[in-house]
C-alpha atoms as a PDB file:
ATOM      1  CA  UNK A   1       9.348 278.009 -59.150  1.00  0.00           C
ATOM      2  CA  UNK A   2       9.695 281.723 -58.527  1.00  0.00           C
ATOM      3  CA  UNK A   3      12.754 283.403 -58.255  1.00  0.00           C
ATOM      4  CA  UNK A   4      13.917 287.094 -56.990  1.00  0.00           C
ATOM      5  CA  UNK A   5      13.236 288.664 -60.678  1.00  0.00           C
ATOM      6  CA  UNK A   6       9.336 287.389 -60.653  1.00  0.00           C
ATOM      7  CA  UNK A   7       8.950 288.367 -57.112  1.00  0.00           C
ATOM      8  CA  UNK A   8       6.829 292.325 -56.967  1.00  0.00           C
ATOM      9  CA  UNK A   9       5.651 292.099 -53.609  1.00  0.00           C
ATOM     10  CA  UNK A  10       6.237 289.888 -50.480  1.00  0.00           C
ATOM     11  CA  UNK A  11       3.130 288.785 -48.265  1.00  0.00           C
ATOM     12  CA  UNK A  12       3.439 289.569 -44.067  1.00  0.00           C
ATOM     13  CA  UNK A  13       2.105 287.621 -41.486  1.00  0.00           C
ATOM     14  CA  UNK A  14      -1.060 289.010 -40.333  1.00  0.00           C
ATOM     15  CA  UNK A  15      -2.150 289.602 -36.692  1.00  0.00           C
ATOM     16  CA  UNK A  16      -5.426 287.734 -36.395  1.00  0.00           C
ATOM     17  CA  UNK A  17      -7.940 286.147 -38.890  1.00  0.00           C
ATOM     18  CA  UNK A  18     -10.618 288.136 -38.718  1.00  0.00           C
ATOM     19  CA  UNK A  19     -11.467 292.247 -39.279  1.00  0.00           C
ATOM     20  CA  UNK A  20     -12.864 292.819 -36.205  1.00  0.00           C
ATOM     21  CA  UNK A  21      -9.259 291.219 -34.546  1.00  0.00           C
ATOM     22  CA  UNK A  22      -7.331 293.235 -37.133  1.00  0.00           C
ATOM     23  CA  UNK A  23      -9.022 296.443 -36.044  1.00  0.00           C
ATOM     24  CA  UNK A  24      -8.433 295.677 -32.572  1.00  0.00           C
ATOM     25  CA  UNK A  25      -4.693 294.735 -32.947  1.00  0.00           C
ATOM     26  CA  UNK A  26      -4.681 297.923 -35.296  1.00  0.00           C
ATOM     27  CA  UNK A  27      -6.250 300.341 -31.800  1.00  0.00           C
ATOM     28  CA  UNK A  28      -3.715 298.516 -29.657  1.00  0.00           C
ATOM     29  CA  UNK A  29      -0.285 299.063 -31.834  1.00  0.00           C
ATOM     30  CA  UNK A  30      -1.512 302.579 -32.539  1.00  0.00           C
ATOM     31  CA  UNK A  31      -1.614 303.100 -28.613  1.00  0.00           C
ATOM     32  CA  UNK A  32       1.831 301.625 -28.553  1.00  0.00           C
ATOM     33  CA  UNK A  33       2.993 303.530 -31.478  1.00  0.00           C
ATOM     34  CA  UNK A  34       1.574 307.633 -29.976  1.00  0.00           C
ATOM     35  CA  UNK A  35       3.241 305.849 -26.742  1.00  0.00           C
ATOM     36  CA  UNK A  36       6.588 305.473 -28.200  1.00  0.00           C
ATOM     37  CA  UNK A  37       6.131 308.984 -29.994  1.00  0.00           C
ATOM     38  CA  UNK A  38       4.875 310.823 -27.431  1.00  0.00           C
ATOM     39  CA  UNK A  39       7.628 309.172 -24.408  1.00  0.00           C
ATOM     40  CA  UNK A  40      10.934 309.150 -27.103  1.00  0.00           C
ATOM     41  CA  UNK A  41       9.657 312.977 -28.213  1.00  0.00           C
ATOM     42  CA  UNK A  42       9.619 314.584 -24.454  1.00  0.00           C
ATOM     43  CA  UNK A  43      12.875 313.153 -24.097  1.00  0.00           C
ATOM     44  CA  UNK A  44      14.485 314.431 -27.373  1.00  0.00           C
ATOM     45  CA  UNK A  45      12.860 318.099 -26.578  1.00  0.00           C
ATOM     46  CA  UNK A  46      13.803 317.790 -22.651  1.00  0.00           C
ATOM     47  CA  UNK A  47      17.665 317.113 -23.261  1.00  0.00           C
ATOM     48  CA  UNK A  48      17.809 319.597 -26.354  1.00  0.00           C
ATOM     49  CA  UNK A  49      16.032 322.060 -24.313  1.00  0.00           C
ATOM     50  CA  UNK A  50      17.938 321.394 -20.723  1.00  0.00           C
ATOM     51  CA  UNK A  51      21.082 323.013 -20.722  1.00  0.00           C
ATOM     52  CA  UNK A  52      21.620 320.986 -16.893  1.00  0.00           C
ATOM     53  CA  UNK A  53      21.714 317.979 -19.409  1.00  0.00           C
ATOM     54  CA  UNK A  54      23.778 318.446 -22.180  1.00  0.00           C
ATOM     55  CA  UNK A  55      26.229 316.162 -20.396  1.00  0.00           C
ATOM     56  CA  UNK A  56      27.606 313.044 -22.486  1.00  0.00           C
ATOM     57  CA  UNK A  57      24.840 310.751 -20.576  1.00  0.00           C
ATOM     58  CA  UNK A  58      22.211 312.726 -22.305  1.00  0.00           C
ATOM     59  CA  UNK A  59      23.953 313.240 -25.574  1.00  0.00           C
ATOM     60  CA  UNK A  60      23.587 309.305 -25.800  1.00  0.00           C
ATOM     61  CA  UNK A  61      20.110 309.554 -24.273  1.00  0.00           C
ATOM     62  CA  UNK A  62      19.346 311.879 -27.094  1.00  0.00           C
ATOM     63  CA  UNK A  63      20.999 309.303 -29.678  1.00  0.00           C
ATOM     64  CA  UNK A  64      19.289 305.937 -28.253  1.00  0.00           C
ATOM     65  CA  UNK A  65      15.505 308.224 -28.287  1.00  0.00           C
ATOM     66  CA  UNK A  66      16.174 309.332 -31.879  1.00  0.00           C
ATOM     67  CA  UNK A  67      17.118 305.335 -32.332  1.00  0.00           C
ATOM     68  CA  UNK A  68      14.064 303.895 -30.861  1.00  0.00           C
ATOM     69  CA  UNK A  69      11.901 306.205 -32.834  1.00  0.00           C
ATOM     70  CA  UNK A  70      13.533 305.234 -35.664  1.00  0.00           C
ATOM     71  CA  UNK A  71      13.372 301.534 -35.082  1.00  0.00           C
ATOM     72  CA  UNK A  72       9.330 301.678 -34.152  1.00  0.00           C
ATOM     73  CA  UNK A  73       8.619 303.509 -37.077  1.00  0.00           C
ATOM     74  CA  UNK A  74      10.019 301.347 -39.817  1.00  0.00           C
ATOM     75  CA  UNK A  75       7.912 298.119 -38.835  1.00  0.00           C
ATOM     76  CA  UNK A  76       4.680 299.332 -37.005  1.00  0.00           C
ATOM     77  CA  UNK A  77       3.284 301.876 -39.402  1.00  0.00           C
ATOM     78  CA  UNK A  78       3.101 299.381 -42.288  1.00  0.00           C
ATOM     79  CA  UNK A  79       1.817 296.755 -40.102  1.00  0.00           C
ATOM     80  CA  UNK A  80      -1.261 299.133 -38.424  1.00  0.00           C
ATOM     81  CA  UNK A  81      -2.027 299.875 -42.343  1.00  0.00           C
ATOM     82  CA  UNK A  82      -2.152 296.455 -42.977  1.00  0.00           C
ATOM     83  CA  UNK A  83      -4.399 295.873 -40.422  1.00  0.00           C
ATOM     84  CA  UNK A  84      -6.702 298.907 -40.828  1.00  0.00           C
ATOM     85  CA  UNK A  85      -7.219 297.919 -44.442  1.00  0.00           C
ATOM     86  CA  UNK A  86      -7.370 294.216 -44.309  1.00  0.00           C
ATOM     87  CA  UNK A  87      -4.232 293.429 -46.561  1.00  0.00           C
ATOM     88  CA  UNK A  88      -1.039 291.559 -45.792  1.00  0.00           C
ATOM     89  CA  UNK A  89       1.036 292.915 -48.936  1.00  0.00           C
ATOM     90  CA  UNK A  90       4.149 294.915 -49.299  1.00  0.00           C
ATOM     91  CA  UNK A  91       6.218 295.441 -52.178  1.00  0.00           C
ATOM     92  CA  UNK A  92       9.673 294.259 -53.421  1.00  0.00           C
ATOM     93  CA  UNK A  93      10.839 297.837 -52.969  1.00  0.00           C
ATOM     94  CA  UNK A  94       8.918 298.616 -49.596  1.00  0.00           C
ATOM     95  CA  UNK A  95      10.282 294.659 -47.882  1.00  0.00           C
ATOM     96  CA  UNK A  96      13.779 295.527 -48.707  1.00  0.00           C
ATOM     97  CA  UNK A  97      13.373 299.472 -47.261  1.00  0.00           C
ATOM     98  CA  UNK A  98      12.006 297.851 -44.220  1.00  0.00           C
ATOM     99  CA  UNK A  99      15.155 295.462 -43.939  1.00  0.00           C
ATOM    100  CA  UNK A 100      17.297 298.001 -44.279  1.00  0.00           C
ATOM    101  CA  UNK A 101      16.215 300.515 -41.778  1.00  0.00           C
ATOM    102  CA  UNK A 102      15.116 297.972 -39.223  1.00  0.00           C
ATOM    103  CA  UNK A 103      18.742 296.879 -39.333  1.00  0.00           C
ATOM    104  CA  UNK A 104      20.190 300.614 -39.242  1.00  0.00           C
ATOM    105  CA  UNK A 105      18.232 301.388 -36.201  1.00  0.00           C
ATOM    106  CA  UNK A 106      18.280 297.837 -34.499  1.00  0.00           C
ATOM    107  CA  UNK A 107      22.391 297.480 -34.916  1.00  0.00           C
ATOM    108  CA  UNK A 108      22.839 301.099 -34.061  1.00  0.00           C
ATOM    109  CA  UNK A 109      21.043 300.904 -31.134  1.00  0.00           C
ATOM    110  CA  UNK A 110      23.095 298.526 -29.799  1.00  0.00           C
ATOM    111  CA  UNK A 111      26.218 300.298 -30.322  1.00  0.00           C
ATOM    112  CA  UNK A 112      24.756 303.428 -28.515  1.00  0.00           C
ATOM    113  CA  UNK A 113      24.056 301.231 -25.498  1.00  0.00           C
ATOM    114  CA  UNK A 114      27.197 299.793 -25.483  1.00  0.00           C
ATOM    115  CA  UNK A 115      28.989 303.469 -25.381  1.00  0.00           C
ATOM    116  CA  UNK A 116      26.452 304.409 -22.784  1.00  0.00           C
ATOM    117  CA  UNK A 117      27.968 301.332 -20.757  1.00  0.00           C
ATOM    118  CA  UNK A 118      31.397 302.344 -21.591  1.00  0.00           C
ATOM    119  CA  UNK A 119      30.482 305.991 -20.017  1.00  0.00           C
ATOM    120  CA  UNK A 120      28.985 305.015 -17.320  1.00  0.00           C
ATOM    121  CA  UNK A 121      31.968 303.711 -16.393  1.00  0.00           C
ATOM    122  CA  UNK A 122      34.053 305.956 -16.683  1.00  0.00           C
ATOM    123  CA  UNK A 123      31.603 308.484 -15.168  1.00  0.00           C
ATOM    124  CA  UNK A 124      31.763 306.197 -11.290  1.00  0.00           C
ATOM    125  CA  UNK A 125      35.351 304.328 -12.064  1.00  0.00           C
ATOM    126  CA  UNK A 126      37.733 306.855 -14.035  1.00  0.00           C
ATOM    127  CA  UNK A 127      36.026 310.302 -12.588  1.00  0.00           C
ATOM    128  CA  UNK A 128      38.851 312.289 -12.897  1.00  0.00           C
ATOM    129  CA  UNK A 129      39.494 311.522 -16.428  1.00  0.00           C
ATOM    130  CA  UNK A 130      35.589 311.901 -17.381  1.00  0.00           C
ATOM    131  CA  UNK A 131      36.220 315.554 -18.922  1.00  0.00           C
ATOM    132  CA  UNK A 132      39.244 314.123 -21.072  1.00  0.00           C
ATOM    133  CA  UNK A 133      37.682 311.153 -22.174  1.00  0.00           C
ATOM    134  CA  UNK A 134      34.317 312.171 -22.739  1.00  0.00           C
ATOM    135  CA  UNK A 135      34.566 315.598 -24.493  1.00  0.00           C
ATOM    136  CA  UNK A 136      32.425 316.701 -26.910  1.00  0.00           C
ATOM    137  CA  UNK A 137      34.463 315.636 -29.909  1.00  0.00           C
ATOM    138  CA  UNK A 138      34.628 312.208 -28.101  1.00  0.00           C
ATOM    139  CA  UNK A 139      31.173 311.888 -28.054  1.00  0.00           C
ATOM    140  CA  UNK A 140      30.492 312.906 -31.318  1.00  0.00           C
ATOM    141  CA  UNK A 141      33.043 310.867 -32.995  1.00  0.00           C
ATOM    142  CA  UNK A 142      31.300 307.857 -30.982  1.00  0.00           C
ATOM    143  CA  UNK A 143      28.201 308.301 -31.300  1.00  0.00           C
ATOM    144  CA  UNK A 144      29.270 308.856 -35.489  1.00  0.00           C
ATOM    145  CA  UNK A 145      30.905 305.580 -35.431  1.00  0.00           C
ATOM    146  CA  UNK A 146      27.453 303.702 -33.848  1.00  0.00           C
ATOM    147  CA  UNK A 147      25.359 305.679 -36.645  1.00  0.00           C
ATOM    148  CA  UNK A 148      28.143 305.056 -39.192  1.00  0.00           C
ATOM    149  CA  UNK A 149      28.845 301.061 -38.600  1.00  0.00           C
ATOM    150  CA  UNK A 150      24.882 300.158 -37.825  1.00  0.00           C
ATOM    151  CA  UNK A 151      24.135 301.746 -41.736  1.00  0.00           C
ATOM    152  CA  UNK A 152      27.276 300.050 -43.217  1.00  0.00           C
ATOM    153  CA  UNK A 153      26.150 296.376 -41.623  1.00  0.00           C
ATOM    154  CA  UNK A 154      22.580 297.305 -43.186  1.00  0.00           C
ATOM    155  CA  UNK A 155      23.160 298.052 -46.351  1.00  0.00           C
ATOM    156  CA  UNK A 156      25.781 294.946 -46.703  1.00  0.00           C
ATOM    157  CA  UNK A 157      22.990 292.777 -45.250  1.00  0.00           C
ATOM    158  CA  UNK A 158      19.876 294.168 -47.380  1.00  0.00           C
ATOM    159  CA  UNK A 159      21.906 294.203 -50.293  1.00  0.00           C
ATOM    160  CA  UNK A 160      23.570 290.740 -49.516  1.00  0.00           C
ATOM    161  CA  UNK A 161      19.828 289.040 -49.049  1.00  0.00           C
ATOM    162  CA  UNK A 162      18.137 290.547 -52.122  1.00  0.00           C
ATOM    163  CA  UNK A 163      20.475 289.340 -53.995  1.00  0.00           C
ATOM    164  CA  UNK A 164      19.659 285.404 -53.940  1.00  0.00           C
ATOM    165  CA  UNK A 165      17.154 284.191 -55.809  1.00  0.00           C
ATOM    166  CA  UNK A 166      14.214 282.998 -54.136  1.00  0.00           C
ATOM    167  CA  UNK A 167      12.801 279.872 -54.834  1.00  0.00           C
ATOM    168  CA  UNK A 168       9.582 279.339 -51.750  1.00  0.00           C
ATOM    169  CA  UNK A 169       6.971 281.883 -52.508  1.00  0.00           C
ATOM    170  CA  UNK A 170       6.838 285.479 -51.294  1.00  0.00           C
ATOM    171  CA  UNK A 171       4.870 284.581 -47.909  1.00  0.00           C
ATOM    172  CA  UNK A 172       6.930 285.906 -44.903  1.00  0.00           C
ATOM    173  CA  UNK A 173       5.938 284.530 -41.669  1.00  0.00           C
ATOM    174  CA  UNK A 174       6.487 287.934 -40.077  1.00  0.00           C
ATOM    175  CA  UNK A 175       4.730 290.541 -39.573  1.00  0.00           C
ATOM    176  CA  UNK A 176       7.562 292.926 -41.155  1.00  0.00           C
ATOM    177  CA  UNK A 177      10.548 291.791 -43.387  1.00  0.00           C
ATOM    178  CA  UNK A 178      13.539 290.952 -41.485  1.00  0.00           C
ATOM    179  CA  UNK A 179      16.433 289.080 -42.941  1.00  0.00           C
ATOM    180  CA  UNK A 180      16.080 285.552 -41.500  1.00  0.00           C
ATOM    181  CA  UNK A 181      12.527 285.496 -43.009  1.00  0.00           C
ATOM    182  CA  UNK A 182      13.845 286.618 -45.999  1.00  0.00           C
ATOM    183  CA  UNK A 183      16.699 284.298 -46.417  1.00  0.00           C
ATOM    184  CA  UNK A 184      14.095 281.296 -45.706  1.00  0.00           C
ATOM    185  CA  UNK A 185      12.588 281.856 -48.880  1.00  0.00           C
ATOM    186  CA  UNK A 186      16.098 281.769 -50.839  1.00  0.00           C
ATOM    187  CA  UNK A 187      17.083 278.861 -52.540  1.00  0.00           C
ATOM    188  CA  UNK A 188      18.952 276.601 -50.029  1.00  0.00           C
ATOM    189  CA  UNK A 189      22.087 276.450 -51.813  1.00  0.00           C
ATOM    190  CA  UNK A 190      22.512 280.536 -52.126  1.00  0.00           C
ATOM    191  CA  UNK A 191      22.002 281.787 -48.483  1.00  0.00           C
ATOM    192  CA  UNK A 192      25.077 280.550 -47.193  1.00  0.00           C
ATOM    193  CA  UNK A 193      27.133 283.696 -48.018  1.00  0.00           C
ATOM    194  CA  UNK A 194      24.773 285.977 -45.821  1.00  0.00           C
ATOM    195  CA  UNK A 195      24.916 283.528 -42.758  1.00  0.00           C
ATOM    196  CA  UNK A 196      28.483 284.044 -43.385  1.00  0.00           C
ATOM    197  CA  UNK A 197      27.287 287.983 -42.462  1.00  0.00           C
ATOM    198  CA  UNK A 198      25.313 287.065 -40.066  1.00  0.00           C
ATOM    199  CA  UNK A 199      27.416 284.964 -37.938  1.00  0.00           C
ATOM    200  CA  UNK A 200      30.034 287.635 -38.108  1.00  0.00           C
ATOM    201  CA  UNK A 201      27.904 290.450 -36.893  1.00  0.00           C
ATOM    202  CA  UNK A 202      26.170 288.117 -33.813  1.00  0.00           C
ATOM    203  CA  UNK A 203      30.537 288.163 -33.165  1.00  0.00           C
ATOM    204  CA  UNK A 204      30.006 292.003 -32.747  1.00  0.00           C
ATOM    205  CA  UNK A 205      27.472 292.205 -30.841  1.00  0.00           C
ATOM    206  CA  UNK A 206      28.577 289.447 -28.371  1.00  0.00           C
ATOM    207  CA  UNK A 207      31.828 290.868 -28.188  1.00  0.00           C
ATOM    208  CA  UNK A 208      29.637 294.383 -27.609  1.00  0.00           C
ATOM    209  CA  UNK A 209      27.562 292.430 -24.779  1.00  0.00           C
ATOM    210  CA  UNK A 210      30.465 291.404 -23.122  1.00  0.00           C
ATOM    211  CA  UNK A 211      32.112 294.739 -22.851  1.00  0.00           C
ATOM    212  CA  UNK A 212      28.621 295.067 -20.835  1.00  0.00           C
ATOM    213  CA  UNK A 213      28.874 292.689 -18.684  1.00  0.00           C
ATOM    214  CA  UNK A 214      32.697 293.554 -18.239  1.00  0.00           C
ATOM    215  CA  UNK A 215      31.875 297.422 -17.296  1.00  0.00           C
ATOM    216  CA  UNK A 216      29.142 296.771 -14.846  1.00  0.00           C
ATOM    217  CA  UNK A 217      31.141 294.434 -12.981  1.00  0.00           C
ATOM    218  CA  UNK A 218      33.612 297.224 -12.543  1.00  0.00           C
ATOM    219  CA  UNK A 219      31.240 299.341 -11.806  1.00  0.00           C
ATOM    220  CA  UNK A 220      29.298 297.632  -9.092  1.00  0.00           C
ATOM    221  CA  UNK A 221      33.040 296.686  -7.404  1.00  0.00           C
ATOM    222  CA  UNK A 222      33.398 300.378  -7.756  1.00  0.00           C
ATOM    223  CA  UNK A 223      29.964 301.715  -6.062  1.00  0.00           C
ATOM    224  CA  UNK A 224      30.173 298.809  -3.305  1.00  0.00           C
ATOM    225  CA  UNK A 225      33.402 300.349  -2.371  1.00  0.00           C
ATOM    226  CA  UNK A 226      31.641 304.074  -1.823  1.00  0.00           C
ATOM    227  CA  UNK A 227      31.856 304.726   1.853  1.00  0.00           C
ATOM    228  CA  UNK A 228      28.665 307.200   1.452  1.00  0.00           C
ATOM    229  CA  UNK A 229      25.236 305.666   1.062  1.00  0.00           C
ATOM    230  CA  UNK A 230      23.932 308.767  -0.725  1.00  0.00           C
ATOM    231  CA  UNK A 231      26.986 307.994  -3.551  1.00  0.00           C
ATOM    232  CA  UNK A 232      26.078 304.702  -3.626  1.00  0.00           C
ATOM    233  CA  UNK A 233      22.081 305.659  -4.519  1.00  0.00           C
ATOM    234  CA  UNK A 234      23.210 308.332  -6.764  1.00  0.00           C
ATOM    235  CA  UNK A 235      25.340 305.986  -9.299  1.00  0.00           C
ATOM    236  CA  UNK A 236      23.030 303.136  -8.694  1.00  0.00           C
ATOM    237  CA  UNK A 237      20.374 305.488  -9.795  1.00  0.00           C
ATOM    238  CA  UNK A 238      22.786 306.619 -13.102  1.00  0.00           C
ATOM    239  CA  UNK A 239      23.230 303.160 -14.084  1.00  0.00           C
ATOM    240  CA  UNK A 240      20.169 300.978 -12.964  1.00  0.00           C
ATOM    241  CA  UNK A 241      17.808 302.599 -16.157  1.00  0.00           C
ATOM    242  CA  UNK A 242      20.529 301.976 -18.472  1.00  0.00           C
ATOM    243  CA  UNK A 243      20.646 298.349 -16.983  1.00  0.00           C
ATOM    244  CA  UNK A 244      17.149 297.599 -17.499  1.00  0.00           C
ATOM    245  CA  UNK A 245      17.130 299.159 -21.283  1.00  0.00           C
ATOM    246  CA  UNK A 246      19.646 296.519 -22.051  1.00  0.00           C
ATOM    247  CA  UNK A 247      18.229 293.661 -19.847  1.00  0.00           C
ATOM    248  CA  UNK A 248      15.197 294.103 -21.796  1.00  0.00           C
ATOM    249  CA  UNK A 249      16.836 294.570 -25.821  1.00  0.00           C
ATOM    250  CA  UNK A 250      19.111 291.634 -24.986  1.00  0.00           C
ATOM    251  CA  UNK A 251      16.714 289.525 -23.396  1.00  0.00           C
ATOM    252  CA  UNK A 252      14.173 289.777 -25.651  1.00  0.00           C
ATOM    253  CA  UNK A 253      16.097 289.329 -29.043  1.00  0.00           C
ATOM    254  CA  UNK A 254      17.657 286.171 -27.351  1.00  0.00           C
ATOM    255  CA  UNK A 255      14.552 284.607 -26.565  1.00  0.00           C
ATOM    256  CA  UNK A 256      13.610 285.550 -30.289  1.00  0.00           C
ATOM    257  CA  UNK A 257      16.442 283.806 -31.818  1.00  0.00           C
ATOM    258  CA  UNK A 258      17.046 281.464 -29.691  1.00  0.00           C
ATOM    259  CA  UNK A 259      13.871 279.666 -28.830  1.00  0.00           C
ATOM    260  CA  UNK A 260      13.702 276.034 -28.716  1.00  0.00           C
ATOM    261  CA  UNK A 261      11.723 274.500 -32.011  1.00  0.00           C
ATOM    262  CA  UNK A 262       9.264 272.829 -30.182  1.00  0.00           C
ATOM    263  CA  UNK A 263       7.392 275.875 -28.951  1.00  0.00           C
ATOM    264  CA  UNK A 264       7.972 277.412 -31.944  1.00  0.00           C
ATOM    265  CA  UNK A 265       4.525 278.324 -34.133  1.00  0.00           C
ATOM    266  CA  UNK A 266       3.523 281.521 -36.317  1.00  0.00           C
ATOM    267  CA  UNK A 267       1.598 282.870 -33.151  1.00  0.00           C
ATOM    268  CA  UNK A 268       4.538 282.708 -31.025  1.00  0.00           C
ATOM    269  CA  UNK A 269       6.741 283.888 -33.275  1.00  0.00           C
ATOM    270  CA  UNK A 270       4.202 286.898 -33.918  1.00  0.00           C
ATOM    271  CA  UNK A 271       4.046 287.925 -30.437  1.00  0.00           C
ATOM    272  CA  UNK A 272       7.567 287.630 -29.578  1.00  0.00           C
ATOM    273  CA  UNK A 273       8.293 289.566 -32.787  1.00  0.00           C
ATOM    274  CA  UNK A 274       6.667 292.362 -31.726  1.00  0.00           C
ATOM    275  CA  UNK A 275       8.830 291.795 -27.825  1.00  0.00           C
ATOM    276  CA  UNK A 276      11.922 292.820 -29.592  1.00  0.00           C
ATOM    277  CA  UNK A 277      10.800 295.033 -32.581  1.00  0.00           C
ATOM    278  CA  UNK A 278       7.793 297.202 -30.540  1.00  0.00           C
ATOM    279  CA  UNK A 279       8.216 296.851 -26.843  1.00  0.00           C
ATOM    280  CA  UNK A 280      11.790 298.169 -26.155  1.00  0.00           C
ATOM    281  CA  UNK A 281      11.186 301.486 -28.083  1.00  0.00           C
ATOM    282  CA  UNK A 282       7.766 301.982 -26.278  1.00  0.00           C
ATOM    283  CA  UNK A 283       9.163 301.071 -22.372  1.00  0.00           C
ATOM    284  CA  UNK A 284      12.564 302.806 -22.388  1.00  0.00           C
ATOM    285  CA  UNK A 285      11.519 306.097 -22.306  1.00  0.00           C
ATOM    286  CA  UNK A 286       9.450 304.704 -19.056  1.00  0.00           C
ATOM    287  CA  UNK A 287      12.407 303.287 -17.430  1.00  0.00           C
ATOM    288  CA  UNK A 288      14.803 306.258 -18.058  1.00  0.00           C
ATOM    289  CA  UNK A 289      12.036 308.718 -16.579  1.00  0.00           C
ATOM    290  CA  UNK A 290      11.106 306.701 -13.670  1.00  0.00           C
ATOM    291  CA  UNK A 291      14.315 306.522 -12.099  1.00  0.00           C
ATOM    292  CA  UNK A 292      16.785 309.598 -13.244  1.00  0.00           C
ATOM    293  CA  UNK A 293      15.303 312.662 -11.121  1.00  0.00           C
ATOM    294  CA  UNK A 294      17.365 314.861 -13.763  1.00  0.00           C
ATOM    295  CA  UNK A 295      15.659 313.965 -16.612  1.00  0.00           C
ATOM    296  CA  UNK A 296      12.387 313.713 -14.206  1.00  0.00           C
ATOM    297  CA  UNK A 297      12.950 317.382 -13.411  1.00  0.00           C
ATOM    298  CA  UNK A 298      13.456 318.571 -16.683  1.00  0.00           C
ATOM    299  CA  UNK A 299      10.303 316.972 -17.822  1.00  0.00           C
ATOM    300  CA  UNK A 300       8.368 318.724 -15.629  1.00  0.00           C
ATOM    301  CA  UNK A 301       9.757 322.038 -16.428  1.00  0.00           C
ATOM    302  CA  UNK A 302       9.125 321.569 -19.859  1.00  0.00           C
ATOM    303  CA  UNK A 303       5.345 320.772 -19.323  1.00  0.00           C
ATOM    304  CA  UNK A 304       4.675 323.443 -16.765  1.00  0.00           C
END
């Protein structure tokens, strides 16, 4: 029976059975990938460049871009390798890197969007207080603390999980490491200190998702209230990409983890894998551009 001291290398899920699928799958992600790249890079060099948008909105713009890239990069790369070259392997070392950074960028992200909630709010319901409350310190400090708490709940996580021994193999029905995976290879006895973790930091992030829900309902009493219709479209317009951006992040890692068994196989939990891990990063630059005429302007100054 192996156990975490035997274990070199872990194997990932592949994408299809054959080459000619692999190579296909490998053309598509790589679209997906220069996608992400190429929409999460214009908006990094837009806002830097801007001076009409180093506002706080942006500054988290900025910080959820940077996130995103981030996040796409430490899954898809290894998995578009894997498929160019036919192989399903990745090492001890390289399956606990991915774990970590996955979880930096995934939990950070998360944080970010909940501050971008938070000034959103203030921005329509606490306007005269936006300066004071939102200064650059402010925003720094914040955006420190999403940065700061997503890499401490990483590292206690990676570290937690590669500690157990594992006692099912090294095959990861995934096609990156992620922590649940992981922790179904550990020996059933061990795992129940990280689900311990785990549990606690779902807490977080509900408790993050319902400060969400909380602010937008403020909000939208707020902009119903507007007397002028051209307000009303201008905070709708503000708030409705950051809306969608976390309509799609939560809805997505819900459906993920909380799937009924029945329709649960290693093709569906391939494709909705990639839903949570690869879609977000690649359609949020596309949601924030289509509807902000800001950050729409700025674009096209940049490219002309």
């Amino acid at each position: 029976m192996p156990n975490s001291s035997s274990v070199t290398e872990f194997l990932l899920l592949a994408f299809a059975d054959t080459q000619e699928l692999q190579l296909l799958h490998f053309a598509l992600f790589l679209g997906i990938y220069l996608a992400a790249l190429l929409g999460n890079g214009l908006i990094l060099t837009a806002v830097a460049c801007d001076h009409s948008l180093h506002t706080p909105m942006y500054f988290f713009l900025l910080n959820l871009a940077l996130l995103d890239l981030g996040c796409i990069s430490s899954t898809l790369p290894k998995a578009m390798a894997n498929a160019l070259w036919d192989t399903k392997t990745i090492s001890y070392q390289g399956c606990a890197a991915q774990v970590l950074f996955f979880a930096f960028f995934f939990g950070s992200e998360f944080s970010i969007l909940t501050i971008m909630a938070y000034d959103r709010y203030v921005a329509i319901c606490k306007l005269l207080h936006y300066g004071s409350l939102l200064g650059s310190r402010a925003c720094g400090q914040m955006a420190a603390a999403a940065w700061g708490s997503g890499f401490l709940n990483a590292v206690l996580h990676t570290a937690n999980t590669f500690s157990l021994p594992l006692c099912h193999g090294n095959a990861v029905d995934h096609f990156f490491c992620e922590v649940p995976q992981i922790l179904k290879l550990s020996c059933s006895n061990a795992y129940l200190r990280e689900f311990e973790l785990l549990v606690f930091s779902f807490s977080l992030v509900f408790g993050c998702f319902v400060f969400i829900v909380v602010s937008y309902v403020q909000i939208f009493r707020a902009v119903l209230r507007m007397p002028s219709e051209q307000g009303k479209h201008k905070a709708f317009s503000t708030c409705l990409p950051h809306l969608a951006v976390v309509s799609v992040f939560v809805s997505t890692v819900l459906f993920a983890y909380l799937k009924l068994p029945s329709i649960s196989s290693p093709s569906v939990d391939l494709v909705v894998s990639v839903l949570y891990s690869v879609v977000p990063p690649a359609v949020n630059p596309l949601i924030y551009s289509m509807r902000n005429q800001e950050l729409k302007d700025a674009l096209r100054k940049l490219m002309t």
